[in-house]
C-alpha atoms as a PDB file:
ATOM      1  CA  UNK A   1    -101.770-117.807   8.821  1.00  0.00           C
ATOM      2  CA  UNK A   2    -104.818-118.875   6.791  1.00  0.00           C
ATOM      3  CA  UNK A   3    -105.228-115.266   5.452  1.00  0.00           C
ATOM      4  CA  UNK A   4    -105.829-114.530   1.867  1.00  0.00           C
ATOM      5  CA  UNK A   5    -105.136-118.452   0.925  1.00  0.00           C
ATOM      6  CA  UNK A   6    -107.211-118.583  -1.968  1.00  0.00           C
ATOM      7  CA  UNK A   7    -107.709-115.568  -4.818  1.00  0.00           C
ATOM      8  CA  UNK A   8    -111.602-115.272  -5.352  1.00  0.00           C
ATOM      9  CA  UNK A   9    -113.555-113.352  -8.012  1.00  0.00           C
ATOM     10  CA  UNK A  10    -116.542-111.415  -5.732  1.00  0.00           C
ATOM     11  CA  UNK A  11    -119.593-109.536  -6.657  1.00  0.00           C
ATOM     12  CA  UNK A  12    -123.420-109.107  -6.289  1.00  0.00           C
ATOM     13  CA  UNK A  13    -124.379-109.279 -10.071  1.00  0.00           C
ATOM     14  CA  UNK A  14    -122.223-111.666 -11.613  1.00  0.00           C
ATOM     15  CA  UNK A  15    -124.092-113.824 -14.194  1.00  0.00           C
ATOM     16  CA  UNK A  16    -121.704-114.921 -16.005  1.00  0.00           C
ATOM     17  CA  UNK A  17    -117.625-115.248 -15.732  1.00  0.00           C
ATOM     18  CA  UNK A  18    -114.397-116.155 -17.338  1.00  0.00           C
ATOM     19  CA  UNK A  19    -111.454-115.891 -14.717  1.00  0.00           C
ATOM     20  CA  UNK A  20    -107.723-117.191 -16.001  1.00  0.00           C
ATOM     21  CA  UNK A  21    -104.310-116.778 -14.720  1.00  0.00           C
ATOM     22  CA  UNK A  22    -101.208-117.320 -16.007  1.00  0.00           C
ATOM     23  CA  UNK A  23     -97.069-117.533 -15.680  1.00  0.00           C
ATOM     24  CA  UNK A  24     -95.204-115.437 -17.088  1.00  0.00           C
ATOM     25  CA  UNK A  25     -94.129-117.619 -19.805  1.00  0.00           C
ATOM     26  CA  UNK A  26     -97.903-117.853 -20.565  1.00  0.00           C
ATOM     27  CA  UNK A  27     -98.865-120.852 -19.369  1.00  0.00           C
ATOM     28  CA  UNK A  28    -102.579-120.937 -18.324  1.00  0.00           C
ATOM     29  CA  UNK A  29    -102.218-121.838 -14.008  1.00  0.00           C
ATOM     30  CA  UNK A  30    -105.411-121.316 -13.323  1.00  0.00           C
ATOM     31  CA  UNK A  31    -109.162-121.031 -15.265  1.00  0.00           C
ATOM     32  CA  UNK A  32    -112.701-120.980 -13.534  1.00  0.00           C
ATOM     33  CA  UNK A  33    -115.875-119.694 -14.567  1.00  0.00           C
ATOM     34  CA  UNK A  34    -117.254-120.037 -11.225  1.00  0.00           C
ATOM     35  CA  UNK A  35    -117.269-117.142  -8.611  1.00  0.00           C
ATOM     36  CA  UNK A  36    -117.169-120.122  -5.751  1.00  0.00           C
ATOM     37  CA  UNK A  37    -113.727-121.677  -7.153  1.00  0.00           C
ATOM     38  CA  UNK A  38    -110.980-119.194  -6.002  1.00  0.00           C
ATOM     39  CA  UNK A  39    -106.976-119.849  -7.104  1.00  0.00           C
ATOM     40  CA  UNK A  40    -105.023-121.409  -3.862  1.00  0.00           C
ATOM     41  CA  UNK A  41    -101.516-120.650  -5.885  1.00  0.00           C
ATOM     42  CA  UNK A  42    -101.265-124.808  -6.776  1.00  0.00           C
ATOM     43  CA  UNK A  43    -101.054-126.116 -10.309  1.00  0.00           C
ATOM     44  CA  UNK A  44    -101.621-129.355 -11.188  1.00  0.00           C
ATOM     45  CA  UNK A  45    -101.084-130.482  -7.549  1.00  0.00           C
ATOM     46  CA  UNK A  46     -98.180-128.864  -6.354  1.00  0.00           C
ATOM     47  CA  UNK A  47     -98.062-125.300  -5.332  1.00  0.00           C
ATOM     48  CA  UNK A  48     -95.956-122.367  -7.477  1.00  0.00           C
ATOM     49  CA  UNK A  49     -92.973-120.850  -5.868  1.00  0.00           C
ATOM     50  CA  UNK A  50     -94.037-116.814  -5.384  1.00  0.00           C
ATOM     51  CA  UNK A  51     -93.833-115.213  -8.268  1.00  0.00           C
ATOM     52  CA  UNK A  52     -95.579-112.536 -10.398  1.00  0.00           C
ATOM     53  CA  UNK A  53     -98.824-114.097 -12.558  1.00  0.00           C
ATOM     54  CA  UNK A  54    -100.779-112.386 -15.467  1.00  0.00           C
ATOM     55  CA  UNK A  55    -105.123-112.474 -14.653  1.00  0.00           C
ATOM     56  CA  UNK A  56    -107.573-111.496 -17.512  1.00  0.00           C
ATOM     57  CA  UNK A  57    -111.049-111.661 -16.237  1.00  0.00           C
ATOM     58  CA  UNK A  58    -114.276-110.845 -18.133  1.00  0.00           C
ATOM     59  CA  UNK A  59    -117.756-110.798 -16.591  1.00  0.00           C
ATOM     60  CA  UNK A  60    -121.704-110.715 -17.371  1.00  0.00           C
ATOM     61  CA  UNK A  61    -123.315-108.740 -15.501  1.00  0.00           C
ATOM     62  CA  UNK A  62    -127.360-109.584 -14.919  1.00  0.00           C
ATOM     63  CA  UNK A  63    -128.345-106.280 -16.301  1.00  0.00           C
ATOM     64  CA  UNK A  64    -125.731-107.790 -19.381  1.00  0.00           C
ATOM     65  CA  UNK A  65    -122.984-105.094 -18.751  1.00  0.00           C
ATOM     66  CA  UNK A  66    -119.847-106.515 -19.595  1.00  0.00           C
ATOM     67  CA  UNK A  67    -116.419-105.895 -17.864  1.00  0.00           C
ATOM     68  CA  UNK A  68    -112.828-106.785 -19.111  1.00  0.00           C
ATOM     69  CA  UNK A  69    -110.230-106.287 -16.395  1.00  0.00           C
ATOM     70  CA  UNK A  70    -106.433-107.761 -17.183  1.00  0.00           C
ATOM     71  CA  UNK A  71    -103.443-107.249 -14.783  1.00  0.00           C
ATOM     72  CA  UNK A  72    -101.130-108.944 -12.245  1.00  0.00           C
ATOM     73  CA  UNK A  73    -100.623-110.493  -8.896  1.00  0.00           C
ATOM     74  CA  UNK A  74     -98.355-111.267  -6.623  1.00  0.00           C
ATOM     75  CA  UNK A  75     -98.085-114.452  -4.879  1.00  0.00           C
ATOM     76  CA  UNK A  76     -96.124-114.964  -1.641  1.00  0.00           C
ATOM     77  CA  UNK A  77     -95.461-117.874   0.195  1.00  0.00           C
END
């Protein structure tokens, strides 16, 4: 249906970012540190069957407040 394809990172002061998912056996899926380059659920090509994925995200801010944010998502098919 062409909603909520891709997984971005959003936000009006982000300087800097670090934005990784993973499987649940730990292997990195997914790693940007651009706020532009969202997750679309593939890996190395082909695309993951749904399951649940580990995130850890840290961000600059420009005023240089740092956030550290870990958790999980879902992703369907």
């Amino acid at each position: 249906d062409n909603e909520n394809d891709v997984l971005y990172v959003k936000g009006n002061t982000i300087l800097e970012m670090n934005f990784k998912i993973f499987d649940r056996w730990g292997q990195k899926v997914f790693e940007s540190n651009n706020p532009n380059n969202g997750w679309d659920g593939m890996y190395k090509g082909k695309a993951l069957t749904p399951a649940v994925f580990d995130y850890y995200i840290e961000i600059t801010c420009f005023d240089q407040q740092k956030f550290y944010k870990k958790g999980n998502i879902t992703l369907l098919r």
